[in-house]
PDB file of N, CA and C in Angstrom:
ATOM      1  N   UNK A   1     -10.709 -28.998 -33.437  1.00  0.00           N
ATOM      2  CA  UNK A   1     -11.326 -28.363 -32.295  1.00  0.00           C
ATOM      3  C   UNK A   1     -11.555 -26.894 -32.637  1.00  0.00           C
ATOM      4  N   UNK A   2     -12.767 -26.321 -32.182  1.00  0.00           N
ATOM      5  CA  UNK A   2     -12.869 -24.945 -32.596  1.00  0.00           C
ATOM      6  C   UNK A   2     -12.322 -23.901 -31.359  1.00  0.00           C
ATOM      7  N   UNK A   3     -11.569 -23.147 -32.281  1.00  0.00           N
ATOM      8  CA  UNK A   3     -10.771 -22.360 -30.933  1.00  0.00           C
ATOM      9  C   UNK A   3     -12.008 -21.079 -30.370  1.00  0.00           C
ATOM     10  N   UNK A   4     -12.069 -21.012 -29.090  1.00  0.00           N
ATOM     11  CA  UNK A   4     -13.170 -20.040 -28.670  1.00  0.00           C
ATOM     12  C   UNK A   4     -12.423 -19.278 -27.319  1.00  0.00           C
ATOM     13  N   UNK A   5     -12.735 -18.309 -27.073  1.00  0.00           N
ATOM     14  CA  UNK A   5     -11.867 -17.673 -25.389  1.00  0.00           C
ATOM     15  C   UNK A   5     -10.630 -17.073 -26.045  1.00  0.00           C
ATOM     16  N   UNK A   6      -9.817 -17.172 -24.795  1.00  0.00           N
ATOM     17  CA  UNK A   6      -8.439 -17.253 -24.673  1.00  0.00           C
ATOM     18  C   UNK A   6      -7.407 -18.146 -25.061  1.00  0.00           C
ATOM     19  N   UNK A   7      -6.420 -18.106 -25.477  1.00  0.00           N
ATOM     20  CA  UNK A   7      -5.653 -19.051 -25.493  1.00  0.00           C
ATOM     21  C   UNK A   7      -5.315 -20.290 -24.447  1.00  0.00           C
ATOM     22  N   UNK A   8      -5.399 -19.670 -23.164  1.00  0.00           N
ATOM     23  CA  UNK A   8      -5.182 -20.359 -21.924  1.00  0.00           C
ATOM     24  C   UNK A   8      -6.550 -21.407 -22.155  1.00  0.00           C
ATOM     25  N   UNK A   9      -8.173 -20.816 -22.529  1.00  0.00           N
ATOM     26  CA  UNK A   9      -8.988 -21.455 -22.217  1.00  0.00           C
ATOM     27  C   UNK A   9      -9.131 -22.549 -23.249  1.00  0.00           C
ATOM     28  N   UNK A  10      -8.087 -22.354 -24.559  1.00  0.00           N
ATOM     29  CA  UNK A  10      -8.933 -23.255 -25.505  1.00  0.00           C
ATOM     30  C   UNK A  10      -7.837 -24.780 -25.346  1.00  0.00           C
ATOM     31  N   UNK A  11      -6.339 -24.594 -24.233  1.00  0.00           N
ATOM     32  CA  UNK A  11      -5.408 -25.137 -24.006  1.00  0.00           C
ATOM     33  C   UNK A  11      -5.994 -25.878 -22.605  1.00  0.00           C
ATOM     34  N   UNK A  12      -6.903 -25.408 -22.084  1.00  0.00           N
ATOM     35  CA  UNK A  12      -7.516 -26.105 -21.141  1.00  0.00           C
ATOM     36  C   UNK A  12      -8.319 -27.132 -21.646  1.00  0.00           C
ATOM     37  N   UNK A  13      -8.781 -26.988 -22.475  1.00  0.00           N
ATOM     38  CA  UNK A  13      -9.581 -27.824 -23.268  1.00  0.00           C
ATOM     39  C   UNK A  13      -9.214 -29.134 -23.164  1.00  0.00           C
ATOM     40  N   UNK A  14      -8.195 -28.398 -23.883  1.00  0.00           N
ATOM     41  CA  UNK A  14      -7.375 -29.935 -24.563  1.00  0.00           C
ATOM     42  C   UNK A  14      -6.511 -30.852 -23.451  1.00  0.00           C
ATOM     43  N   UNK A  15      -6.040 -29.843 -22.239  1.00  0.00           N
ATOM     44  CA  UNK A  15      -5.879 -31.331 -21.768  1.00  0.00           C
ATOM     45  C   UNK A  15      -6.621 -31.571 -20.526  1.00  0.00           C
ATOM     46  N   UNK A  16      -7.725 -30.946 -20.419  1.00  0.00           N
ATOM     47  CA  UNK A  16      -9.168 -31.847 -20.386  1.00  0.00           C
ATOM     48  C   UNK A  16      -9.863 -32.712 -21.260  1.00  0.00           C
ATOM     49  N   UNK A  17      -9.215 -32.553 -22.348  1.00  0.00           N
ATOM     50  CA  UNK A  17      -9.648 -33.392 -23.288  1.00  0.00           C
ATOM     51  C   UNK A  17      -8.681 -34.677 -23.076  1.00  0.00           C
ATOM     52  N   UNK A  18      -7.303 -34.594 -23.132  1.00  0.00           N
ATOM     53  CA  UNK A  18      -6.687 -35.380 -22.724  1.00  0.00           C
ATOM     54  C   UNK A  18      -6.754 -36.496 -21.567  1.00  0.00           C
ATOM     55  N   UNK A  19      -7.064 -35.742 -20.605  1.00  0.00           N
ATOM     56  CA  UNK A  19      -7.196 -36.466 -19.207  1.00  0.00           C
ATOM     57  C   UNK A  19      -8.231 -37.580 -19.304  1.00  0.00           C
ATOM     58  N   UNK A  20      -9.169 -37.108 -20.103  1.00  0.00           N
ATOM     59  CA  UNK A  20     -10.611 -38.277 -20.149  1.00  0.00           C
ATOM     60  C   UNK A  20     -10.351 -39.144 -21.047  1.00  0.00           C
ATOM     61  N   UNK A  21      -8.995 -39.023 -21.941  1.00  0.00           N
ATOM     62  CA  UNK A  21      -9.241 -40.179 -22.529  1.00  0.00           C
ATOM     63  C   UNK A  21      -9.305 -41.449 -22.366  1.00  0.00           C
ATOM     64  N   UNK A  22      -8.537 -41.326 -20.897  1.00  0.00           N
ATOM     65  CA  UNK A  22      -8.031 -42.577 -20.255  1.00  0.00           C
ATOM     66  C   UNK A  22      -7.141 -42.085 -18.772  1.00  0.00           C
ATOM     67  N   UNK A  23      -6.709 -43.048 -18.045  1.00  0.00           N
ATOM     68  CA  UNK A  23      -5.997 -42.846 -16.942  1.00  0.00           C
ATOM     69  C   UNK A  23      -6.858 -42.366 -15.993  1.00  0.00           C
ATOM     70  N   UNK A  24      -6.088 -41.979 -14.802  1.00  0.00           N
ATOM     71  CA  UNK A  24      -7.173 -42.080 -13.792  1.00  0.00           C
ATOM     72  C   UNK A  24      -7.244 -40.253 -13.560  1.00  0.00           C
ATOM     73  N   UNK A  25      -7.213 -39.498 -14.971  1.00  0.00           N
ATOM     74  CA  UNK A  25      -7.996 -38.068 -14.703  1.00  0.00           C
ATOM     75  C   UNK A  25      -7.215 -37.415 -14.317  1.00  0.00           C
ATOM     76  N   UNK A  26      -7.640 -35.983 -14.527  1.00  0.00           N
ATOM     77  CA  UNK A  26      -7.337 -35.111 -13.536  1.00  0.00           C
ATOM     78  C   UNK A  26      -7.871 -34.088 -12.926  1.00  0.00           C
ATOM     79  N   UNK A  27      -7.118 -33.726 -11.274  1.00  0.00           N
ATOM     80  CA  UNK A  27      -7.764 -33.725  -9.845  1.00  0.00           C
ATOM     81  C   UNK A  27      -7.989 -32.454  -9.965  1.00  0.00           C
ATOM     82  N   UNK A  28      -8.405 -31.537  -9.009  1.00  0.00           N
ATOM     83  CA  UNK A  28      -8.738 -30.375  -9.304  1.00  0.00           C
ATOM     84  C   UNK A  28      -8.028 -29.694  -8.103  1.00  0.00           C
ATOM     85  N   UNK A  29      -6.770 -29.854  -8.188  1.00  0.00           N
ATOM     86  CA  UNK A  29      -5.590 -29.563  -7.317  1.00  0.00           C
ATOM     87  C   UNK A  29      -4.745 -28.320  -8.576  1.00  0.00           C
ATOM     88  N   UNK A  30      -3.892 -27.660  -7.444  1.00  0.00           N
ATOM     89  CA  UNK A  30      -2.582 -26.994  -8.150  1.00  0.00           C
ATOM     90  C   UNK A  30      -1.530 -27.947  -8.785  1.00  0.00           C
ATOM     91  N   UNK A  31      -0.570 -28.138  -9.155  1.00  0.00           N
ATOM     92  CA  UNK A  31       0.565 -29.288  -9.235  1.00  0.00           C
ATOM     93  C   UNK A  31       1.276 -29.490  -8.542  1.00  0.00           C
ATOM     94  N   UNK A  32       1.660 -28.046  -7.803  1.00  0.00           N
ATOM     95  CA  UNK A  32       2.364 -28.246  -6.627  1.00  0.00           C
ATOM     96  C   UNK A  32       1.649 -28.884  -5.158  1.00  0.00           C
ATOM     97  N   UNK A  33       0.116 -29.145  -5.491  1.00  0.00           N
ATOM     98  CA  UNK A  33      -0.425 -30.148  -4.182  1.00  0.00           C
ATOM     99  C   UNK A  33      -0.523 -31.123  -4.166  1.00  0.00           C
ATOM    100  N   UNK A  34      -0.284 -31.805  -6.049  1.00  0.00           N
ATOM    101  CA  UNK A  34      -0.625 -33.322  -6.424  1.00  0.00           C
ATOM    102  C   UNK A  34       0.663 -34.049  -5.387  1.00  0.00           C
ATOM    103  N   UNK A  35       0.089 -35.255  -5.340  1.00  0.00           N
ATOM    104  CA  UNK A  35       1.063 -36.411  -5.120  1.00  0.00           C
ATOM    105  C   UNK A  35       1.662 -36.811  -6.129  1.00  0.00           C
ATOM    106  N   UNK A  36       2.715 -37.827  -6.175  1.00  0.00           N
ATOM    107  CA  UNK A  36       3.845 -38.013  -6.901  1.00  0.00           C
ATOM    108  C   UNK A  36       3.036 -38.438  -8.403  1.00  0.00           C
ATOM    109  N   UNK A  37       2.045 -39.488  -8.390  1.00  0.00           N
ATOM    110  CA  UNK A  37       1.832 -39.770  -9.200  1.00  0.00           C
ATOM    111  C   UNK A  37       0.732 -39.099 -10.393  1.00  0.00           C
ATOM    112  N   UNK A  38       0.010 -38.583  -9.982  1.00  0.00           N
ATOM    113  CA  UNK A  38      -0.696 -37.423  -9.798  1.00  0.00           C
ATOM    114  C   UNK A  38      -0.393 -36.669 -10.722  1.00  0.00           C
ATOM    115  N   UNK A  39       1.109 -36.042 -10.386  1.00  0.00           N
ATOM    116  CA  UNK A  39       2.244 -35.343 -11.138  1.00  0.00           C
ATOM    117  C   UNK A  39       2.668 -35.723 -12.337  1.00  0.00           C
ATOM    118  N   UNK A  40       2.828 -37.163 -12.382  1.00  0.00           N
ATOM    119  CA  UNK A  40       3.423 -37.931 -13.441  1.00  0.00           C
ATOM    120  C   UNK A  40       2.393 -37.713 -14.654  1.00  0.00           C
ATOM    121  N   UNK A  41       0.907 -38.402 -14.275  1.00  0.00           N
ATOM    122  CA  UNK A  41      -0.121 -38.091 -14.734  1.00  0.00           C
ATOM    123  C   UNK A  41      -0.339 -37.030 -15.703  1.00  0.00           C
ATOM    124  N   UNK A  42      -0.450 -36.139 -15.229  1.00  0.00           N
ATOM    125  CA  UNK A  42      -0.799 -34.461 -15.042  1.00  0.00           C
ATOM    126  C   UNK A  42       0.437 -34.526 -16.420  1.00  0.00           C
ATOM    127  N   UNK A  43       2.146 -34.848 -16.449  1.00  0.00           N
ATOM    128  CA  UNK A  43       2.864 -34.107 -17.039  1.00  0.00           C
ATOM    129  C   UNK A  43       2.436 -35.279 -18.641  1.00  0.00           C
ATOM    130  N   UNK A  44       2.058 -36.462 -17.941  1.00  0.00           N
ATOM    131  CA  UNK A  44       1.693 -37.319 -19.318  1.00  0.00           C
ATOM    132  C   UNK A  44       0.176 -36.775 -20.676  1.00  0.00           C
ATOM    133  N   UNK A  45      -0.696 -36.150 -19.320  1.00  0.00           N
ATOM    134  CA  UNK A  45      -1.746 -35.476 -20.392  1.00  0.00           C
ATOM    135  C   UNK A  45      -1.110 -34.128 -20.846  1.00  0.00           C
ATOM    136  N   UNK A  46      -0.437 -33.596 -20.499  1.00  0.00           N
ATOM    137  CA  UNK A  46      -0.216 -31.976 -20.956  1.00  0.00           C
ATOM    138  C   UNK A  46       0.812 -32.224 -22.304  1.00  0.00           C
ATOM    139  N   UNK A  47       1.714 -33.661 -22.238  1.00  0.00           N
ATOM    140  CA  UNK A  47       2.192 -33.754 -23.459  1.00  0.00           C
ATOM    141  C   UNK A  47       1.355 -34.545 -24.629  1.00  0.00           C
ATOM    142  N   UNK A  48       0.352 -34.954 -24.079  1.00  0.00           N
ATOM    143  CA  UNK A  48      -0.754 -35.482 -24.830  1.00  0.00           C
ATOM    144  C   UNK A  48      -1.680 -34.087 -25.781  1.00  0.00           C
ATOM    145  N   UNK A  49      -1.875 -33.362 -24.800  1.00  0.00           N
ATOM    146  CA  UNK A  49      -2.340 -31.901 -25.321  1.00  0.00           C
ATOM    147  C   UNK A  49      -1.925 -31.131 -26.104  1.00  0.00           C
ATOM    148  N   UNK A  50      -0.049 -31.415 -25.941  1.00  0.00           N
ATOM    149  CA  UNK A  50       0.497 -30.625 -26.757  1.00  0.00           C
ATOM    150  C   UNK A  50       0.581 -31.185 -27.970  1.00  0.00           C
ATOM    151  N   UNK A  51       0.835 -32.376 -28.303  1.00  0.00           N
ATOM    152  CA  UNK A  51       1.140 -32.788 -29.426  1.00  0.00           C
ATOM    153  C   UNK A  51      -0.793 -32.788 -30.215  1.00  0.00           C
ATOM    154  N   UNK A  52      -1.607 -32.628 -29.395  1.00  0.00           N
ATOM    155  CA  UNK A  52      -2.981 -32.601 -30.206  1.00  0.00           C
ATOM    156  C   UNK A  52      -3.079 -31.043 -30.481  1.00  0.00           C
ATOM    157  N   UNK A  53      -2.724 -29.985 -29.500  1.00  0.00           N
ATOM    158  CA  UNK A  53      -3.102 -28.796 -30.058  1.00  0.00           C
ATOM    159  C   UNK A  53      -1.807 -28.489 -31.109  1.00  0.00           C
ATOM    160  N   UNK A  54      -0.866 -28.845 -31.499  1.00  0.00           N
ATOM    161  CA  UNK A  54       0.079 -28.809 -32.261  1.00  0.00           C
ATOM    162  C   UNK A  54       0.099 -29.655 -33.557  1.00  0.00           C
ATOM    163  N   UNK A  55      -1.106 -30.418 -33.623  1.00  0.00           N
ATOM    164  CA  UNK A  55      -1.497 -31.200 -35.114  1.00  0.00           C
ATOM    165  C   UNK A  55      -3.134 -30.240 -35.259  1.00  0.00           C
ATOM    166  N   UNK A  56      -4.040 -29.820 -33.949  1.00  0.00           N
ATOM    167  CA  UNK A  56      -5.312 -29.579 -34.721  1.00  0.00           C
ATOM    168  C   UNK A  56      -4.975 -28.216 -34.841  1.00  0.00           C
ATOM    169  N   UNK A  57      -4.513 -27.045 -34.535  1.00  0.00           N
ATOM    170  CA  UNK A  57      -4.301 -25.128 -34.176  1.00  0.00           C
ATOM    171  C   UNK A  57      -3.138 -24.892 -34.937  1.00  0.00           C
ATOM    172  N   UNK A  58      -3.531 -23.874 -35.639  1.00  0.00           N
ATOM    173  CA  UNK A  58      -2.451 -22.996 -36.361  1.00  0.00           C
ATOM    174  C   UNK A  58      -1.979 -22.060 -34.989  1.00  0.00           C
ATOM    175  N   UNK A  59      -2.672 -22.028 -33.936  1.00  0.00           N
ATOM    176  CA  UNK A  59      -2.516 -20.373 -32.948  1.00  0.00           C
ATOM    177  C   UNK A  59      -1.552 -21.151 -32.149  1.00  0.00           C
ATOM    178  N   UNK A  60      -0.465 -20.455 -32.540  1.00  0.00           N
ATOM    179  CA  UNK A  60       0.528 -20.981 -31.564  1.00  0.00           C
ATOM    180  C   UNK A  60       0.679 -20.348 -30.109  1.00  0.00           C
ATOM    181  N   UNK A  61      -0.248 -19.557 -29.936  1.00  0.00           N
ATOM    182  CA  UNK A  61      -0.529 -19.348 -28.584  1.00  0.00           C
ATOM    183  C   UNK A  61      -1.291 -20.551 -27.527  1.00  0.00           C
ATOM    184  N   UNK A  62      -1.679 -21.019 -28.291  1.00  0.00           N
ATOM    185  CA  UNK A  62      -2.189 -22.378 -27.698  1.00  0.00           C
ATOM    186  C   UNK A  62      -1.298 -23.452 -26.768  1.00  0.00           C
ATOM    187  N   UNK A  63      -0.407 -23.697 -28.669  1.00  0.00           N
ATOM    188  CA  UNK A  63      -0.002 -24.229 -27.700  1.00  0.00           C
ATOM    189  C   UNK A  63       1.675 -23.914 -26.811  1.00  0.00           C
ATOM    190  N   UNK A  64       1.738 -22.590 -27.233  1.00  0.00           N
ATOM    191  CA  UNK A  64       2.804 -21.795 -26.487  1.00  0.00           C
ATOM    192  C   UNK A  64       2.329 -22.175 -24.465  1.00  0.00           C
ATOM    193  N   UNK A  65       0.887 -21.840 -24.829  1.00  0.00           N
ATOM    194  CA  UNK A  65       0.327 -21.974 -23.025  1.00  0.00           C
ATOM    195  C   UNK A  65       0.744 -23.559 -22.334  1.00  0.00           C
ATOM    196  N   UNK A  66       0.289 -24.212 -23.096  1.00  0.00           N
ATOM    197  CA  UNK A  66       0.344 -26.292 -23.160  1.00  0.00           C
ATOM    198  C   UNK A  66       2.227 -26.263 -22.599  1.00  0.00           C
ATOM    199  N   UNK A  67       2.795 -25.012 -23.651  1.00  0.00           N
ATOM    200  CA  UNK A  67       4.133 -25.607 -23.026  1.00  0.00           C
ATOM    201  C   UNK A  67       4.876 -24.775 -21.474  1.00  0.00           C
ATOM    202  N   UNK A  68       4.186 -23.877 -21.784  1.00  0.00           N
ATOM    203  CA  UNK A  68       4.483 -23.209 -20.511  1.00  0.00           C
ATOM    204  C   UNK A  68       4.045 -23.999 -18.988  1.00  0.00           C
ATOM    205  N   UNK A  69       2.719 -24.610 -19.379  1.00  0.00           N
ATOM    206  CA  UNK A  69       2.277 -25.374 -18.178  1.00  0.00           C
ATOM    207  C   UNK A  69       3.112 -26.820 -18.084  1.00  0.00           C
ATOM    208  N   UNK A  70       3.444 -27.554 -19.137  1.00  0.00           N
ATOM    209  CA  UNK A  70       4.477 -28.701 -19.134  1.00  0.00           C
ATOM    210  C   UNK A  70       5.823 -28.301 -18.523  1.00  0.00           C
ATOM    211  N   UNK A  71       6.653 -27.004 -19.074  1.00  0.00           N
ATOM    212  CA  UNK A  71       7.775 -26.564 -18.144  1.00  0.00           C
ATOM    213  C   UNK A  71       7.590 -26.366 -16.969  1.00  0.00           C
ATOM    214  N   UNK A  72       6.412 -26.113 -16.438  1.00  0.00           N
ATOM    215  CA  UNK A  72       6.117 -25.634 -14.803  1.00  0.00           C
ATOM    216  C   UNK A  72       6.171 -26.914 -14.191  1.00  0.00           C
ATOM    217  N   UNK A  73       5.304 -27.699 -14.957  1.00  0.00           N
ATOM    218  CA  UNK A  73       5.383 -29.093 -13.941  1.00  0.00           C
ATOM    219  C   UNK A  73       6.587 -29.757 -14.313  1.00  0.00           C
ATOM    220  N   UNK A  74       7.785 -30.141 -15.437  1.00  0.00           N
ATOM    221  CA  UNK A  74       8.742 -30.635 -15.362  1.00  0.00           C
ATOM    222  C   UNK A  74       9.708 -29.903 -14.650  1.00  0.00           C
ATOM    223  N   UNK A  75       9.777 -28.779 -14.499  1.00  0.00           N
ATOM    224  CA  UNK A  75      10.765 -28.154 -13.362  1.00  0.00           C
ATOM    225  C   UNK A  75      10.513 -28.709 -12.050  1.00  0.00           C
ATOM    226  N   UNK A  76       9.365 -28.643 -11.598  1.00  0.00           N
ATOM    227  CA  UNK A  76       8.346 -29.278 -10.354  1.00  0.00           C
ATOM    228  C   UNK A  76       8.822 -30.685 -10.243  1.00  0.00           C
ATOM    229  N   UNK A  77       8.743 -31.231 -11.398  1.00  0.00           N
ATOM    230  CA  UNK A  77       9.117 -32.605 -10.831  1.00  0.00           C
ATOM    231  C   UNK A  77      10.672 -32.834 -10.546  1.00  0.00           C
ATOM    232  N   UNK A  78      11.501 -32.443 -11.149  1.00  0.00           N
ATOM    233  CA  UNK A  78      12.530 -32.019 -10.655  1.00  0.00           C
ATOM    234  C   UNK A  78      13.095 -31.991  -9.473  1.00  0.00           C
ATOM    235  N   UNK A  79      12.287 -31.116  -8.877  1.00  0.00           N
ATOM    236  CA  UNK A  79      12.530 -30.913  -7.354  1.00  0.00           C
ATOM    237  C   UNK A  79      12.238 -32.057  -6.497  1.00  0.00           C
ATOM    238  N   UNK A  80      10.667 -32.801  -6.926  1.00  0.00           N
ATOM    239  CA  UNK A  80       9.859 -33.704  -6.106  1.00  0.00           C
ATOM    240  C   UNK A  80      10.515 -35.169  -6.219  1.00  0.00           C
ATOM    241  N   UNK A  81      10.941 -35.144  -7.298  1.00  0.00           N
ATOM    242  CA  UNK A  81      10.871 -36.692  -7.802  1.00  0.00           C
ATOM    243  C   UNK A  81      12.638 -36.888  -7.299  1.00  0.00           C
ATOM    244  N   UNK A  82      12.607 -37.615  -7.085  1.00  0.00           N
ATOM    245  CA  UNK A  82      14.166 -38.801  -6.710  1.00  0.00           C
ATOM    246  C   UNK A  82      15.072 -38.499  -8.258  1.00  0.00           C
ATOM    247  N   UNK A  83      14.570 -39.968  -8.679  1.00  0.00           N
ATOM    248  CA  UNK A  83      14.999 -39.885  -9.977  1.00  0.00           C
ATOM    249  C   UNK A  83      14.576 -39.622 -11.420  1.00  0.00           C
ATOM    250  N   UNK A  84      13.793 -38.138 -11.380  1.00  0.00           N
ATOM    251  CA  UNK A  84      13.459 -37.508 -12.470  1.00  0.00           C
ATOM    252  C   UNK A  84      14.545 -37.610 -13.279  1.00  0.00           C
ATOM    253  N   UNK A  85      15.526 -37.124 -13.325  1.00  0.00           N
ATOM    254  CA  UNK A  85      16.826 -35.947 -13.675  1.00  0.00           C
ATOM    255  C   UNK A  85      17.074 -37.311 -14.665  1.00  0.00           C
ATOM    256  N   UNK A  86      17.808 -38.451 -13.596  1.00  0.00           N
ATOM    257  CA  UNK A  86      17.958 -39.574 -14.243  1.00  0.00           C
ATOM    258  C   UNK A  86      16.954 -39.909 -15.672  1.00  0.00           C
ATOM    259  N   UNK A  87      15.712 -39.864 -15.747  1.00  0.00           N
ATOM    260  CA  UNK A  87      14.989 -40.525 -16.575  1.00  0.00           C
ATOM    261  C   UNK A  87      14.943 -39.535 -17.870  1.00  0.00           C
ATOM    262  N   UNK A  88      15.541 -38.427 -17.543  1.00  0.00           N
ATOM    263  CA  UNK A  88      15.531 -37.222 -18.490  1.00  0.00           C
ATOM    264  C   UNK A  88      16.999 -37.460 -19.057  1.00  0.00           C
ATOM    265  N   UNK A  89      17.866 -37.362 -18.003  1.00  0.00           N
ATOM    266  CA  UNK A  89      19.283 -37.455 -18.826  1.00  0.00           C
ATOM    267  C   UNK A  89      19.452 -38.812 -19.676  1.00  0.00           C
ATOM    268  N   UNK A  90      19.099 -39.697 -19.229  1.00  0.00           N
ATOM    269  CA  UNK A  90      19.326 -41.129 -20.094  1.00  0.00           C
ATOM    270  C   UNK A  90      18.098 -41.140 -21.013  1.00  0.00           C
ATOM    271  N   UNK A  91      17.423 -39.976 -21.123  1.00  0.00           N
ATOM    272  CA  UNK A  91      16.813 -40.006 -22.221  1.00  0.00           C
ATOM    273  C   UNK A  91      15.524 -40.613 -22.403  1.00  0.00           C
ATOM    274  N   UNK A  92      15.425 -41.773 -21.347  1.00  0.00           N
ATOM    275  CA  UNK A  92      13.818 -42.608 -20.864  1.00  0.00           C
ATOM    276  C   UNK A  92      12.219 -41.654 -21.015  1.00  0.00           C
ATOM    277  N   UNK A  93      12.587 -40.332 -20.147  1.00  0.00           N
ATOM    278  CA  UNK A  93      11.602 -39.864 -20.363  1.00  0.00           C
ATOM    279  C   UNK A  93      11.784 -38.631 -21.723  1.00  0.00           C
ATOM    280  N   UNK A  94      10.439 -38.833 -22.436  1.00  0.00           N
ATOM    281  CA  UNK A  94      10.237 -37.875 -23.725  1.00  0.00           C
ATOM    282  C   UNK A  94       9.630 -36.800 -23.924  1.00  0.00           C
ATOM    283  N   UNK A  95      10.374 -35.711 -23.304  1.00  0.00           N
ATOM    284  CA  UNK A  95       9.852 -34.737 -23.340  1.00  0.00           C
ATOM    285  C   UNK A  95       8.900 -34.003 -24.648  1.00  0.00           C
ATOM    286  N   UNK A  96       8.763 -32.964 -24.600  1.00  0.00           N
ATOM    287  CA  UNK A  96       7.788 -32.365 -25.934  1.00  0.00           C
ATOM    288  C   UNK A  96       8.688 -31.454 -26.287  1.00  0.00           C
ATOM    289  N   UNK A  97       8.749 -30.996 -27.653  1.00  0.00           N
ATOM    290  CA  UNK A  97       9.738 -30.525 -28.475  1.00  0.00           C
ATOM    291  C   UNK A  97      11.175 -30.947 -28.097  1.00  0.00           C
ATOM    292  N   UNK A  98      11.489 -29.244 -27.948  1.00  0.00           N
ATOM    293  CA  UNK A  98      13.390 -29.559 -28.041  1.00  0.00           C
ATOM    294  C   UNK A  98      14.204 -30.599 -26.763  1.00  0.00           C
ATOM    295  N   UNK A  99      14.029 -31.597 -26.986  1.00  0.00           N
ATOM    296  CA  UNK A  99      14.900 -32.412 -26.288  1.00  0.00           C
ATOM    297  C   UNK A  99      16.051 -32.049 -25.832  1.00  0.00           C
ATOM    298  N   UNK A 100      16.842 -30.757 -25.843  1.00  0.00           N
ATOM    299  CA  UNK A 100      18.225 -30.305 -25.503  1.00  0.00           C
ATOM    300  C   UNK A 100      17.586 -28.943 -24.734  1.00  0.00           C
ATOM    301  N   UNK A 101      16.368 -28.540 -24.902  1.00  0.00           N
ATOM    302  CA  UNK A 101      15.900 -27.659 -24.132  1.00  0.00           C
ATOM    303  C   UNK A 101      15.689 -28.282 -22.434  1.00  0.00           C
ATOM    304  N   UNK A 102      15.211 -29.574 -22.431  1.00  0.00           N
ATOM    305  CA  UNK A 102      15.049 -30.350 -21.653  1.00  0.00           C
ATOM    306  C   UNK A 102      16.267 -31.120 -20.647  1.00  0.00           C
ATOM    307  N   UNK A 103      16.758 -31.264 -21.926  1.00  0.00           N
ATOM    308  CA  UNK A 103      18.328 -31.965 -21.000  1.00  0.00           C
ATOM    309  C   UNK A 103      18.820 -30.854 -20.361  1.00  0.00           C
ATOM    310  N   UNK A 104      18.893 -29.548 -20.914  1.00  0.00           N
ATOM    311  CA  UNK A 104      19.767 -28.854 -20.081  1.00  0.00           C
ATOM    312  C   UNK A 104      19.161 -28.074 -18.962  1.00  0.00           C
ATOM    313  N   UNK A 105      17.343 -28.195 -19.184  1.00  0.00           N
ATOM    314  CA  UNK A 105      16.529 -27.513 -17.890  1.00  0.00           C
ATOM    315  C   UNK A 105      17.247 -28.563 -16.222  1.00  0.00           C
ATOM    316  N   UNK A 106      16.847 -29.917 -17.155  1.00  0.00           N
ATOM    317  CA  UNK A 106      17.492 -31.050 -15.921  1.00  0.00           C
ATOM    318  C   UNK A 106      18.838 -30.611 -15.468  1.00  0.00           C
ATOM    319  N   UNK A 107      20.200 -29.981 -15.978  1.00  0.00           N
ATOM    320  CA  UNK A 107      21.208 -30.119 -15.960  1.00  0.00           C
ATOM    321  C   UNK A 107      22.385 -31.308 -16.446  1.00  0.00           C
ATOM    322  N   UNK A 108      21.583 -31.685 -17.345  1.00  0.00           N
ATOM    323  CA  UNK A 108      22.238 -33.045 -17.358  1.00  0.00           C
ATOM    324  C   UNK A 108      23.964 -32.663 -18.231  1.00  0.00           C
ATOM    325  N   UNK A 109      24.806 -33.553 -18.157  1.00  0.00           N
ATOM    326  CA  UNK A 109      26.284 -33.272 -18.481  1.00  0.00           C
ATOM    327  C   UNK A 109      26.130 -33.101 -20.156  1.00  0.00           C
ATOM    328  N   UNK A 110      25.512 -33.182 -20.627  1.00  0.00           N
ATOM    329  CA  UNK A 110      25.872 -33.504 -22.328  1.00  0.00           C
ATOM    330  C   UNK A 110      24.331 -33.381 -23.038  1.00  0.00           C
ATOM    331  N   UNK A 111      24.229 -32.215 -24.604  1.00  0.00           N
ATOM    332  CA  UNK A 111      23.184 -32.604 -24.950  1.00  0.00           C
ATOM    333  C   UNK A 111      23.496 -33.822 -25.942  1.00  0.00           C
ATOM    334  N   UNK A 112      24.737 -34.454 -26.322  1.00  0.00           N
ATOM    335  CA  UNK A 112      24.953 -35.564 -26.958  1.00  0.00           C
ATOM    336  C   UNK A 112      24.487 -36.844 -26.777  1.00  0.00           C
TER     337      UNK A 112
END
């Protein structure tokens, strides 16, 4: 992908690029207005984004932005979701990079 703009804009890209590959898109809402699933969505393309701007970009501002917007909405879900915490601590859900960065955003008892 050719990087052009801002960092923010060329990270938009991508998970606009993401969103179309499949699934049912995404809305042109904040995250904090999506519905539950919406959310789920939303946190499934942004780790889709990250792992593409993190194989095609040397500018790790890229995808520094990709992760900043994935922490916003996994904190978010956090709050929204029942049993987020659960699917994070038992490990079900796969976050992007540091997996112990993650367990311990959740609070979970152990990064073991």
């Amino acid at each position: 992908m050719f990087l052009f703009g801002t960092p923010e804009d060329t990270a938009k890209l991508y998970v606009e690029q993401a969103a179309s590959s499949g699934g049912a898109g995404l809305k042109d809402l904040h995250y904090e207005d999506m519905e539950l699933q919406e959310l789920q969505d939303l946190l499934v393309y942004l780790r889709i984004a990250y792992y593409r701007a993190s194989r095609d970009t040397e500018d790790e501002a890229v995808v520094s932005v990709i992760t900043e917007w994935h922490d916003e909405v996994f904190l978010h879900l956090l709050e929204v979701m029942e049993d987020f915490r659960t699917l994070v601590c038992s490990r079900i859900h796969k976050p992007i990079g540091d997996w112990n960065k993650y367990h311990k955003l959740a609070g979970c008892a152990s990064a073991n």
